[in-house]
N, C-alpha and C. Protein backbone atom coordinates (compact mmCIF):
# COMPACT_ATOMS: atom_id res chain seq x y z
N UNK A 1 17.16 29.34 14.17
CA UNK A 1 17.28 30.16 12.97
C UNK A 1 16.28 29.63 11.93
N UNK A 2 15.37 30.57 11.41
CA UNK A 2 14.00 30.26 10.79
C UNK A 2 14.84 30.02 8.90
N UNK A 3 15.15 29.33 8.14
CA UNK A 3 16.26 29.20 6.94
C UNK A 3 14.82 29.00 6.02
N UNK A 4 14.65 30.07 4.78
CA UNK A 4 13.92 30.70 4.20
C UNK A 4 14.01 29.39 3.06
N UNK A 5 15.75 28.95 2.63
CA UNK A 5 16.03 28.69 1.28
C UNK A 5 17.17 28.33 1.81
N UNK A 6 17.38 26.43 1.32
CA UNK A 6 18.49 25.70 1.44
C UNK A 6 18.65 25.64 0.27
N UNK A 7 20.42 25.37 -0.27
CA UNK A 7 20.77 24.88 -1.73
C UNK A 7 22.20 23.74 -1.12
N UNK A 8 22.48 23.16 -1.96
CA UNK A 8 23.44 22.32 -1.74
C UNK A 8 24.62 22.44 -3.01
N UNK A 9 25.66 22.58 -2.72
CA UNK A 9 26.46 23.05 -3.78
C UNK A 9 28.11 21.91 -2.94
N UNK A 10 27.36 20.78 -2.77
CA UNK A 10 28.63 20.05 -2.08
C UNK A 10 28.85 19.14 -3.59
N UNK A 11 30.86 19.36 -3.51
CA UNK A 11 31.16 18.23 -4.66
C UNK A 11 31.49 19.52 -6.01
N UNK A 12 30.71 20.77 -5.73
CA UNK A 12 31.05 22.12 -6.67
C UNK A 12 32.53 22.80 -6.04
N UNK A 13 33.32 23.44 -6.64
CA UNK A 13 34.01 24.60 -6.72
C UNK A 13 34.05 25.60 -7.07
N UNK A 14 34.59 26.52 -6.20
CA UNK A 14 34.62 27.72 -6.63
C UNK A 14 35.16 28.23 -8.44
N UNK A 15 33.60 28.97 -8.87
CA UNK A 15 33.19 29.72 -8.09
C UNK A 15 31.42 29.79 -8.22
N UNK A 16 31.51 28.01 -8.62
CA UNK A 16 29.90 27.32 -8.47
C UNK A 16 28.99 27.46 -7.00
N UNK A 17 29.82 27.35 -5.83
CA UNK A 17 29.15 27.49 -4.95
C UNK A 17 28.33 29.62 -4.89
N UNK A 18 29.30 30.07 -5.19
CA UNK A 18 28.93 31.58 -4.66
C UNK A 18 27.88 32.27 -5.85
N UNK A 19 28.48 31.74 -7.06
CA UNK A 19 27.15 31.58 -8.36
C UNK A 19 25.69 30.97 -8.12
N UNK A 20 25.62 29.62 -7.55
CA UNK A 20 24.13 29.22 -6.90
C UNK A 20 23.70 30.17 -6.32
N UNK A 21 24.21 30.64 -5.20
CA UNK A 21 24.26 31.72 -3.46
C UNK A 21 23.60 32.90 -4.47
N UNK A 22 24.35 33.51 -5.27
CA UNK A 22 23.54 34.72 -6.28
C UNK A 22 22.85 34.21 -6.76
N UNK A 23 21.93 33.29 -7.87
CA UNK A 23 20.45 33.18 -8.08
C UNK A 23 19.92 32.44 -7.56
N UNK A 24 20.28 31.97 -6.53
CA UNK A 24 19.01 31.86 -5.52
C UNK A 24 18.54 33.30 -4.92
N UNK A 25 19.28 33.92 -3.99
CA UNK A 25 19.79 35.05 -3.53
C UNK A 25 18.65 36.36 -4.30
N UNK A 26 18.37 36.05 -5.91
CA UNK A 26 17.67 36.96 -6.69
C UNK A 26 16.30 36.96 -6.58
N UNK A 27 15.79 35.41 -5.95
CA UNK A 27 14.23 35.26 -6.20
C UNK A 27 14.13 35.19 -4.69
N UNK A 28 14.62 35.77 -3.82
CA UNK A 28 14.25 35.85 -2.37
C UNK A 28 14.07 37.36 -1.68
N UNK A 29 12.84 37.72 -0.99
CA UNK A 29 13.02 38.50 -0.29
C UNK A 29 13.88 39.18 0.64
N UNK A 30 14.30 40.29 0.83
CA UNK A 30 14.91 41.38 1.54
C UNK A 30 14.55 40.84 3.25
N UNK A 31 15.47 40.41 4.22
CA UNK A 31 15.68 39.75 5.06
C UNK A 31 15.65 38.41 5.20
N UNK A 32 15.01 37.55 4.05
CA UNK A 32 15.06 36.14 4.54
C UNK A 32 16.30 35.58 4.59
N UNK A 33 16.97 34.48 4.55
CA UNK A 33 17.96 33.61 5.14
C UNK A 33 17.94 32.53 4.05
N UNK A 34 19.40 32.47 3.70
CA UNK A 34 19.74 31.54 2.40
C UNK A 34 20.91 30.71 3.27
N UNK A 35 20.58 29.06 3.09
CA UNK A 35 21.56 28.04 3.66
C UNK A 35 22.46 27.77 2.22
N UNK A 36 23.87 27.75 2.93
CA UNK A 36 24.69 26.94 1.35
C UNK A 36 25.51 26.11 2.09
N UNK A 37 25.23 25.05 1.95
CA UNK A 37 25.97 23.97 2.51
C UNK A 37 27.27 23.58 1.24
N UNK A 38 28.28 23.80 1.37
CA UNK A 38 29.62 23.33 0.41
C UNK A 38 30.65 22.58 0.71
N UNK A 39 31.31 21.85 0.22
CA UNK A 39 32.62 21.00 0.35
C UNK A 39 34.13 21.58 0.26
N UNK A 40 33.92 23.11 -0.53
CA UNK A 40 34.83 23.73 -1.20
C UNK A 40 35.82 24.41 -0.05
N UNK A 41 36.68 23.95 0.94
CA UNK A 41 37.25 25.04 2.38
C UNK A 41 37.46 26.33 1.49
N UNK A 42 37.90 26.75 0.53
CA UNK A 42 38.03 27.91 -0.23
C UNK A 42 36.37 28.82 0.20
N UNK A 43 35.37 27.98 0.12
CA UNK A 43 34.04 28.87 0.14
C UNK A 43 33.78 30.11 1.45
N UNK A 44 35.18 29.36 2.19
CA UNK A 44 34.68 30.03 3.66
C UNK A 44 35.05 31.25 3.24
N UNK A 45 36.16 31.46 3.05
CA UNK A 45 36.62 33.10 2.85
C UNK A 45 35.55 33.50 1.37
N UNK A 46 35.44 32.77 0.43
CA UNK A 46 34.64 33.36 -0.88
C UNK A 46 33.56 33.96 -0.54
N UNK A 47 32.78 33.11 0.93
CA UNK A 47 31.25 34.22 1.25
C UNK A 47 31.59 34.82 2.00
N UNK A 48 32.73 35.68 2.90
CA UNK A 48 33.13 36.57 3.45
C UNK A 48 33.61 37.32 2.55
N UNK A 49 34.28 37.43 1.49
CA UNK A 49 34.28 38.21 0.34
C UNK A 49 32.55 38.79 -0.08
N UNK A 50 32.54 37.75 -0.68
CA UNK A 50 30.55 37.94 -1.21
C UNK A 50 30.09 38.42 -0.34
N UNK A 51 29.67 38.34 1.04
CA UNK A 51 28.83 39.70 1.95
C UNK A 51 29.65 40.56 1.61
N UNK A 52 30.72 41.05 1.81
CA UNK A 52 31.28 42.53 1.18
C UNK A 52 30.99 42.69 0.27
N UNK A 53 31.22 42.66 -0.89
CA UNK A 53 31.32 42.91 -2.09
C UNK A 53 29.47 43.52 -2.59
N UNK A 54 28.61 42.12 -1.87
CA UNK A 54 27.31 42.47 -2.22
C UNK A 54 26.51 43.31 -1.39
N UNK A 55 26.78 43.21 -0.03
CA UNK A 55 25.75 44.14 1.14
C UNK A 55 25.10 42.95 1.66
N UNK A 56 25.34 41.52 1.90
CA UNK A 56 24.22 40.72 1.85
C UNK A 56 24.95 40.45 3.49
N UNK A 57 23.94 40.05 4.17
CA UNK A 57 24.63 39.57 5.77
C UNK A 57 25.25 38.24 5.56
N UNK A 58 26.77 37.87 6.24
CA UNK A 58 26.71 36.81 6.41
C UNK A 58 26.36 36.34 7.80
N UNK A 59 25.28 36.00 8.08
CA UNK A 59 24.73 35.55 9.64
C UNK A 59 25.44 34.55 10.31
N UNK A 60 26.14 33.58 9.73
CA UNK A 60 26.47 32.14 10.17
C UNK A 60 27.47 31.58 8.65
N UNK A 61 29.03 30.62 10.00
CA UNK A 61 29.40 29.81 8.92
C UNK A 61 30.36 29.12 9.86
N UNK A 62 30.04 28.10 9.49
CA UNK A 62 30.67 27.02 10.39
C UNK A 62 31.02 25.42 9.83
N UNK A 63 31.90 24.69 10.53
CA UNK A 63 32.43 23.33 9.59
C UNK A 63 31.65 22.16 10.33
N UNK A 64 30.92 21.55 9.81
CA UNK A 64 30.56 20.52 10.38
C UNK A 64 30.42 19.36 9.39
N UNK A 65 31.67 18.30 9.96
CA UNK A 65 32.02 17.70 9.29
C UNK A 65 32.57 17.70 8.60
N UNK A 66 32.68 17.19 6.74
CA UNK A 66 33.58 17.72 5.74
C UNK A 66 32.54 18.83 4.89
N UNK A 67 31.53 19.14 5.54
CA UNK A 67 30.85 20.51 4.82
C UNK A 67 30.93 21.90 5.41
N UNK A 68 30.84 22.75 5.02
CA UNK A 68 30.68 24.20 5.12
C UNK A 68 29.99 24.73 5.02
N UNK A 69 29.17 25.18 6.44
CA UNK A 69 27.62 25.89 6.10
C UNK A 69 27.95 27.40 6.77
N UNK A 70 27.59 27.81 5.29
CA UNK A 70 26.64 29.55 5.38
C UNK A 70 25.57 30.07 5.30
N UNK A 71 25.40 30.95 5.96
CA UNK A 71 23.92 31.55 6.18
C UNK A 71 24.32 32.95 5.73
N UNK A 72 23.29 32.97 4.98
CA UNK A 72 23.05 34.36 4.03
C UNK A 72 21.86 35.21 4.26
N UNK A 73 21.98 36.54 5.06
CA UNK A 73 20.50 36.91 4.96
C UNK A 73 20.69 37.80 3.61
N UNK A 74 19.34 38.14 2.75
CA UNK A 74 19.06 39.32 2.02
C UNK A 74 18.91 39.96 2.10
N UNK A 75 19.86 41.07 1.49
CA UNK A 75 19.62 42.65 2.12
C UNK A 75 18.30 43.15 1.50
């Protein structure tokens, strides 16, 4: 997976992690791929909310370790 734009939002809570995810999210092109690595277990369902809510893909999200990584493409 080619990841356009990593941010790190570990040690944040909701709803700091999904706030980064939107402006980053603003200065990126239409298909690239946004990493958000978080600490928050709440984040998992918050970016399954956030792809609904916004149209944005969620491609990937998985626990590894005590972090939580999502992959965001741009619609």
């Amino acid at each position: 997976m080619n990841i356009d734009k990593e941010i790190d939002t570990r040690g944040l809570n909701c709803p700091l992690p999904i706030l980064k995810a939107k402006k980053a999210l603003t200065d990126m092109q239409a298909g690239q791929l946004l990493k958000v690595v978080a600490t928050d277990p709440g984040s998992v369902r918050d970016f399954q909310a956030f792809a609904k809510q916004t149209g944005n893909e969620l491609v990937d999200q998985q626990s590894v370790e005590q972090d939580f990584v999502h992959v965001l493409r741009r619609r």
